[in-house]
C-alpha atoms as a PDB file:
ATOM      1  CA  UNK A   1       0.000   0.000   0.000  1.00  0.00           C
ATOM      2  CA  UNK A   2       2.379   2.173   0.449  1.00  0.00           C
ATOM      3  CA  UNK A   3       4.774   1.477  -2.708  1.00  0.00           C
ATOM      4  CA  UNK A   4       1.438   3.058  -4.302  1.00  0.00           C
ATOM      5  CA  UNK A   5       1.458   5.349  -2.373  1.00  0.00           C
ATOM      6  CA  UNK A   6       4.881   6.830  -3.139  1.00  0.00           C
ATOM      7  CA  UNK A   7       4.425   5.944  -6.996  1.00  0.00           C
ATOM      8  CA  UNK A   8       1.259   8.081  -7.030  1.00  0.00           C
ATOM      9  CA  UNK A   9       3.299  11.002  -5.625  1.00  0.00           C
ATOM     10  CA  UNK A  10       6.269  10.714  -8.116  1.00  0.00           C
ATOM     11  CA  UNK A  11       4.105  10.185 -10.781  1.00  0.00           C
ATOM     12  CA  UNK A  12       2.279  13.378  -9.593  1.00  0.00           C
ATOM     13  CA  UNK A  13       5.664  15.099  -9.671  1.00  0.00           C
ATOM     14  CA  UNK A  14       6.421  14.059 -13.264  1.00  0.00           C
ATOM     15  CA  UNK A  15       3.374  15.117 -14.480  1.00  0.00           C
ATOM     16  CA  UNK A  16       3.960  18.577 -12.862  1.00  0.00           C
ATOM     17  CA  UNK A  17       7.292  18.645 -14.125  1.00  0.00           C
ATOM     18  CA  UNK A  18       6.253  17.456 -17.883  1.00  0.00           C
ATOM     19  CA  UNK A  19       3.466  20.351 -17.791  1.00  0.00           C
ATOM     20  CA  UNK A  20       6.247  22.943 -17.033  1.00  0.00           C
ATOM     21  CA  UNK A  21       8.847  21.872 -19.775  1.00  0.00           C
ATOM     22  CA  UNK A  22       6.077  21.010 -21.968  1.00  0.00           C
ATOM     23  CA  UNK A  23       4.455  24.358 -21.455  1.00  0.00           C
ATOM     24  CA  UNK A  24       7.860  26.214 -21.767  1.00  0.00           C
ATOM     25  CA  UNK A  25       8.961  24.446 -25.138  1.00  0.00           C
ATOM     26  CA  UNK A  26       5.714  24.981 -27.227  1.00  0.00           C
ATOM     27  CA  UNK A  27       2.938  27.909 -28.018  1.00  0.00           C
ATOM     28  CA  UNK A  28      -0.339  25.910 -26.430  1.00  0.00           C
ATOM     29  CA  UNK A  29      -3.953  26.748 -27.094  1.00  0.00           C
ATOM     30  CA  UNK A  30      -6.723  25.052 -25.004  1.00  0.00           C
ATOM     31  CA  UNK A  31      -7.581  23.815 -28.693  1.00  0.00           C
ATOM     32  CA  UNK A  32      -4.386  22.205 -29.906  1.00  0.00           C
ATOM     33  CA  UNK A  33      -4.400  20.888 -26.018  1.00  0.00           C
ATOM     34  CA  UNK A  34      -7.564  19.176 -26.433  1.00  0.00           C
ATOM     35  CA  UNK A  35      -6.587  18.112 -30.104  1.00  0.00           C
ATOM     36  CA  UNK A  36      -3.704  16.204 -28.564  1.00  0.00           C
ATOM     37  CA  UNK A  37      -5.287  14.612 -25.716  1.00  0.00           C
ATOM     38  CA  UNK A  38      -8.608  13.215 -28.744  1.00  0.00           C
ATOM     39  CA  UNK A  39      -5.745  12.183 -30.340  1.00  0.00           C
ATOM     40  CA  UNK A  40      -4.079  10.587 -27.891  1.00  0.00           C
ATOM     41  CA  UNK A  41      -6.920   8.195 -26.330  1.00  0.00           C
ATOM     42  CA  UNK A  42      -7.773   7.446 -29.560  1.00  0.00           C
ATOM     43  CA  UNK A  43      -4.801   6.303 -31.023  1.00  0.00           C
ATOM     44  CA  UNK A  44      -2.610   5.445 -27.889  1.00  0.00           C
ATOM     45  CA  UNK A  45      -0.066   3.570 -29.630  1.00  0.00           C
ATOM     46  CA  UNK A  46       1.190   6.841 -31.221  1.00  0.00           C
ATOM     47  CA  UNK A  47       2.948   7.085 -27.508  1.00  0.00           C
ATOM     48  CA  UNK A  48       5.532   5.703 -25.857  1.00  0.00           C
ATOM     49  CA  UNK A  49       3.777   5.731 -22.863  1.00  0.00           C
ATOM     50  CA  UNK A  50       0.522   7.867 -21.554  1.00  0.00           C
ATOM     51  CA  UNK A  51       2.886  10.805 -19.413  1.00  0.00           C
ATOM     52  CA  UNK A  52       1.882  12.699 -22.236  1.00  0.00           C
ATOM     53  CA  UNK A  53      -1.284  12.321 -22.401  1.00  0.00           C
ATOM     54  CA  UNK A  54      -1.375  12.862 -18.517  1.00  0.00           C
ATOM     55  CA  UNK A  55       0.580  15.773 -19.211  1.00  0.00           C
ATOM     56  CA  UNK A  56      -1.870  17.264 -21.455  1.00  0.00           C
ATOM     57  CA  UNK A  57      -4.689  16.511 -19.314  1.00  0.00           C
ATOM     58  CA  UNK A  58      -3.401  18.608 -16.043  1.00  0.00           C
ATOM     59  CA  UNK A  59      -1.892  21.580 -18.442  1.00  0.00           C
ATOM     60  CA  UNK A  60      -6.180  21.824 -19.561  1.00  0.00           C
ATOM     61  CA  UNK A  61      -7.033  21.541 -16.073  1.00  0.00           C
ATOM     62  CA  UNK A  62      -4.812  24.355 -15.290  1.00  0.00           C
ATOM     63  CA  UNK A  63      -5.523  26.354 -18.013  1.00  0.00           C
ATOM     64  CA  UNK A  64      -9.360  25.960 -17.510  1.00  0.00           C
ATOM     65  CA  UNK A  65      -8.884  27.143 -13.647  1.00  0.00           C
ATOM     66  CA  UNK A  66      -7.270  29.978 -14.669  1.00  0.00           C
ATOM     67  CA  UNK A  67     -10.036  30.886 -16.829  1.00  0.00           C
ATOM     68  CA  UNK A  68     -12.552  30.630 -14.012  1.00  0.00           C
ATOM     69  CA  UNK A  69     -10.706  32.234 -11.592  1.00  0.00           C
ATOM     70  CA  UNK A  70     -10.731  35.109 -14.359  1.00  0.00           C
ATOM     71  CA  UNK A  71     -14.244  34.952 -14.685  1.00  0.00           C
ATOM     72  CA  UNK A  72     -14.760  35.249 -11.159  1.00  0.00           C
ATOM     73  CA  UNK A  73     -12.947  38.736 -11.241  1.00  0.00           C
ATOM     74  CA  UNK A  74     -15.034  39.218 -14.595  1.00  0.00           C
ATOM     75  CA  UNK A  75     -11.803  39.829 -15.862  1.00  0.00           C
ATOM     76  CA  UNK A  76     -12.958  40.712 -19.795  1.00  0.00           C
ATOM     77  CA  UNK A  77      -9.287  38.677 -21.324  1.00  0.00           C
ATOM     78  CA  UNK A  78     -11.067  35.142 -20.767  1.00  0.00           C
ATOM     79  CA  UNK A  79     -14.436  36.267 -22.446  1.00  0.00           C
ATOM     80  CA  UNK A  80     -13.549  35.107 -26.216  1.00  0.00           C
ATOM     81  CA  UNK A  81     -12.315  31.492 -24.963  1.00  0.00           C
ATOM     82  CA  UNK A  82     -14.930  31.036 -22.471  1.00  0.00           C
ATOM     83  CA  UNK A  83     -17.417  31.532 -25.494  1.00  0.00           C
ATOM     84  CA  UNK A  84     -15.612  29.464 -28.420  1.00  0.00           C
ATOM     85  CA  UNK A  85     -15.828  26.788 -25.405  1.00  0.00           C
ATOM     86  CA  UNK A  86     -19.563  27.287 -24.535  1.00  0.00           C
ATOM     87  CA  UNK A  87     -20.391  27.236 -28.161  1.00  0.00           C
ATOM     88  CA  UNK A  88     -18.691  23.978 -28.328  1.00  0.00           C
ATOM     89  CA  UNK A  89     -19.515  22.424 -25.530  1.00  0.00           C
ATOM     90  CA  UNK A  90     -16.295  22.279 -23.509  1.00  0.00           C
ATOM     91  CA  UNK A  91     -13.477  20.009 -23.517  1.00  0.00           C
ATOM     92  CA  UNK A  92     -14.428  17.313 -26.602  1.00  0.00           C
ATOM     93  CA  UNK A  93     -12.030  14.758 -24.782  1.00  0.00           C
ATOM     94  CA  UNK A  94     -14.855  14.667 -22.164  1.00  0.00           C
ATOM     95  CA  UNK A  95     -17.185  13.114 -24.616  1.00  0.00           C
ATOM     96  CA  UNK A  96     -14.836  10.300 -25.935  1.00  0.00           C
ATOM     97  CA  UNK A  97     -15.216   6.804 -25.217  1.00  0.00           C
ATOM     98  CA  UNK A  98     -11.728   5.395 -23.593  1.00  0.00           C
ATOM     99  CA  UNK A  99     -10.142   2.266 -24.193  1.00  0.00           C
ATOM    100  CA  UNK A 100      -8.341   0.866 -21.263  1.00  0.00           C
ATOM    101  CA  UNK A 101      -7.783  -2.327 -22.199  1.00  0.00           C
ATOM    102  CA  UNK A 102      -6.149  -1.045 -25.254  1.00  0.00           C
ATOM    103  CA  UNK A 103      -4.283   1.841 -23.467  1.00  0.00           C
ATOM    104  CA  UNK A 104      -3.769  -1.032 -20.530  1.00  0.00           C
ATOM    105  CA  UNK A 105      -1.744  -3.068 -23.526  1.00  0.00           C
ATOM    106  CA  UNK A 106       0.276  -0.038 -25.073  1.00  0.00           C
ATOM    107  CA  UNK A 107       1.343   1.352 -22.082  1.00  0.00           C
ATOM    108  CA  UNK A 108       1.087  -1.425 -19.486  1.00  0.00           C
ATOM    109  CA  UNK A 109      -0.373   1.146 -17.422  1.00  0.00           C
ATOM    110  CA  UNK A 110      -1.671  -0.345 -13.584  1.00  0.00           C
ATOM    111  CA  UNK A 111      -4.616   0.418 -11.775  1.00  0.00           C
ATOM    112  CA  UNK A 112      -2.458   3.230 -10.387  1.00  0.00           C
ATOM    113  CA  UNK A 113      -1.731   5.059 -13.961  1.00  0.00           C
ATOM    114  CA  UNK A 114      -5.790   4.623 -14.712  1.00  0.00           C
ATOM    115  CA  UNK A 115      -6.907   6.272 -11.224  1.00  0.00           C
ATOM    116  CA  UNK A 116      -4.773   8.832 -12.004  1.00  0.00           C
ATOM    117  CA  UNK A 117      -6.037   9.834 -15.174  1.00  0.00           C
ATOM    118  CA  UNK A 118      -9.260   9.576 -13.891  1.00  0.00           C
ATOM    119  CA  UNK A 119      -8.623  11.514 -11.329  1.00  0.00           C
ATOM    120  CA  UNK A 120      -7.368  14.320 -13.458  1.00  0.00           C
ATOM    121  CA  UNK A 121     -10.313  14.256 -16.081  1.00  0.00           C
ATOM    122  CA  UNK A 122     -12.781  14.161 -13.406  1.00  0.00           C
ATOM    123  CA  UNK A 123     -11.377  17.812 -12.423  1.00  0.00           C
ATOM    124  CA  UNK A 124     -11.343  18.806 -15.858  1.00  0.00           C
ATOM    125  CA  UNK A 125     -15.233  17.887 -15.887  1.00  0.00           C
ATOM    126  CA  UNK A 126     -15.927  19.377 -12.611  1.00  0.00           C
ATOM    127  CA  UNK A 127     -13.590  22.878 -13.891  1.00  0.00           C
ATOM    128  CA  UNK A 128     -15.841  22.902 -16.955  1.00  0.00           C
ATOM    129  CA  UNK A 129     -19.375  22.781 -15.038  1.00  0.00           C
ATOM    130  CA  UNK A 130     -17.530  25.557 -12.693  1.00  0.00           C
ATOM    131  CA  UNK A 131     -16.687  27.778 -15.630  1.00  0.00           C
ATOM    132  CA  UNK A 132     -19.977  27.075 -17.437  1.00  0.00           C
ATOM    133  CA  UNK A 133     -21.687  28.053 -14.303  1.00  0.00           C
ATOM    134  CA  UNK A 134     -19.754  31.448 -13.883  1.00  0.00           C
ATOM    135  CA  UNK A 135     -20.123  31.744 -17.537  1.00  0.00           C
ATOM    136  CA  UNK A 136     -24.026  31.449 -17.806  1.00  0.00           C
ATOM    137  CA  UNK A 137     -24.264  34.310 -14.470  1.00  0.00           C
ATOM    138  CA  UNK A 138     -21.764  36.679 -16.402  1.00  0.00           C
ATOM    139  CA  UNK A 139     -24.332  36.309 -19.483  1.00  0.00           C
ATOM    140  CA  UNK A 140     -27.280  36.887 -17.221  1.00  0.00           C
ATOM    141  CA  UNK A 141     -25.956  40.132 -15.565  1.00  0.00           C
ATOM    142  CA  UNK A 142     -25.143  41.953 -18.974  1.00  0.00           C
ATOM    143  CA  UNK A 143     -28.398  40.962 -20.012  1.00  0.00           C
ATOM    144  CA  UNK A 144     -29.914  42.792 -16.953  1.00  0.00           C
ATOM    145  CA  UNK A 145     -27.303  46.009 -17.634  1.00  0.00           C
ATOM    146  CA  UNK A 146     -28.691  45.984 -21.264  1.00  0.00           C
ATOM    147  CA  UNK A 147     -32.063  45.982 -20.718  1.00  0.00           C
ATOM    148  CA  UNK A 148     -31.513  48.564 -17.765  1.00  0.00           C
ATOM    149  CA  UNK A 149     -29.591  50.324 -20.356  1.00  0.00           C
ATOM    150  CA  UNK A 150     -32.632  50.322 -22.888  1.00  0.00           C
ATOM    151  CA  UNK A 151     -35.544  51.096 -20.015  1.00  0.00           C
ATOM    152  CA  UNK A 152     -33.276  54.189 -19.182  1.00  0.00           C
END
């Protein structure tokens, strides 16, 4: 129990420490982020192993919390992203069926490697109902200033 333990924490490191050099080597959008992670659940063999993936999973989750935590300070630099993703529905990797026997076989990933990920796009999906939330009471108070704005 507790060599999982301690594997769970350095693989928590890694991933932290793949999101920075990742992040500092290439120009990311939320959209190429997403692209990769579609790509890489559905074609897992395309890896060496699923750190990437992993990788590209907490740099969205990050990326999507800073966009809510900008929303809470309506802070207008997060507006055009925050609609682009309400028009499409959010993060499309939410919506794809995953293989884990075949990622299981690729990667020889362990119960360990699959909570993790799990983990990680559970608080992507939780992130996205957040920002949808703050998103949809944002909408709702410039409707009220516009129609104040018209009555006036």
């Amino acid at each position: 129990m507790m060599c999982g333990v301690m594997v769970k924490s350095m693989l928590s490191v890694v991933l932290v420490i793949l999101s920075c050099l990742h992040r500092a080597s290439t120009d990311y959008s939320l959209y190429n982020v997403d692209k990769s992670i579609m790509k890489f659940l559905s074609h897992p063999e395309q890896l060496k192993n699923g750190f990437e993936l992993l990788s590209n999973i907490n740099l969205y989750s990050k990326t999507l919390d800073k966009i809510l935590q900008k929303l809470k300070e309506r802070d207008d630099s997060v507006i055009k992203i925050t609609n682009i993703l309400w028009e499409i529905n959010g993060p499309r990797f939410l919506l794809k069926d995953i293989d884990d026997i075949r990622m299981q076989k690729v990667w020889k990933w362990r119960v360990d490697d699959f909570t993790i990920m799990y983990e990680k796009l559970n608080e992507v999906q939780r992130l996205w109902r957040e920002v949808r939330l703050e998103y949809l009471k944002l909408l709702i108070e410039n409707f009220q200033l516009e129609k104040r704005y018209k009555e006036s």
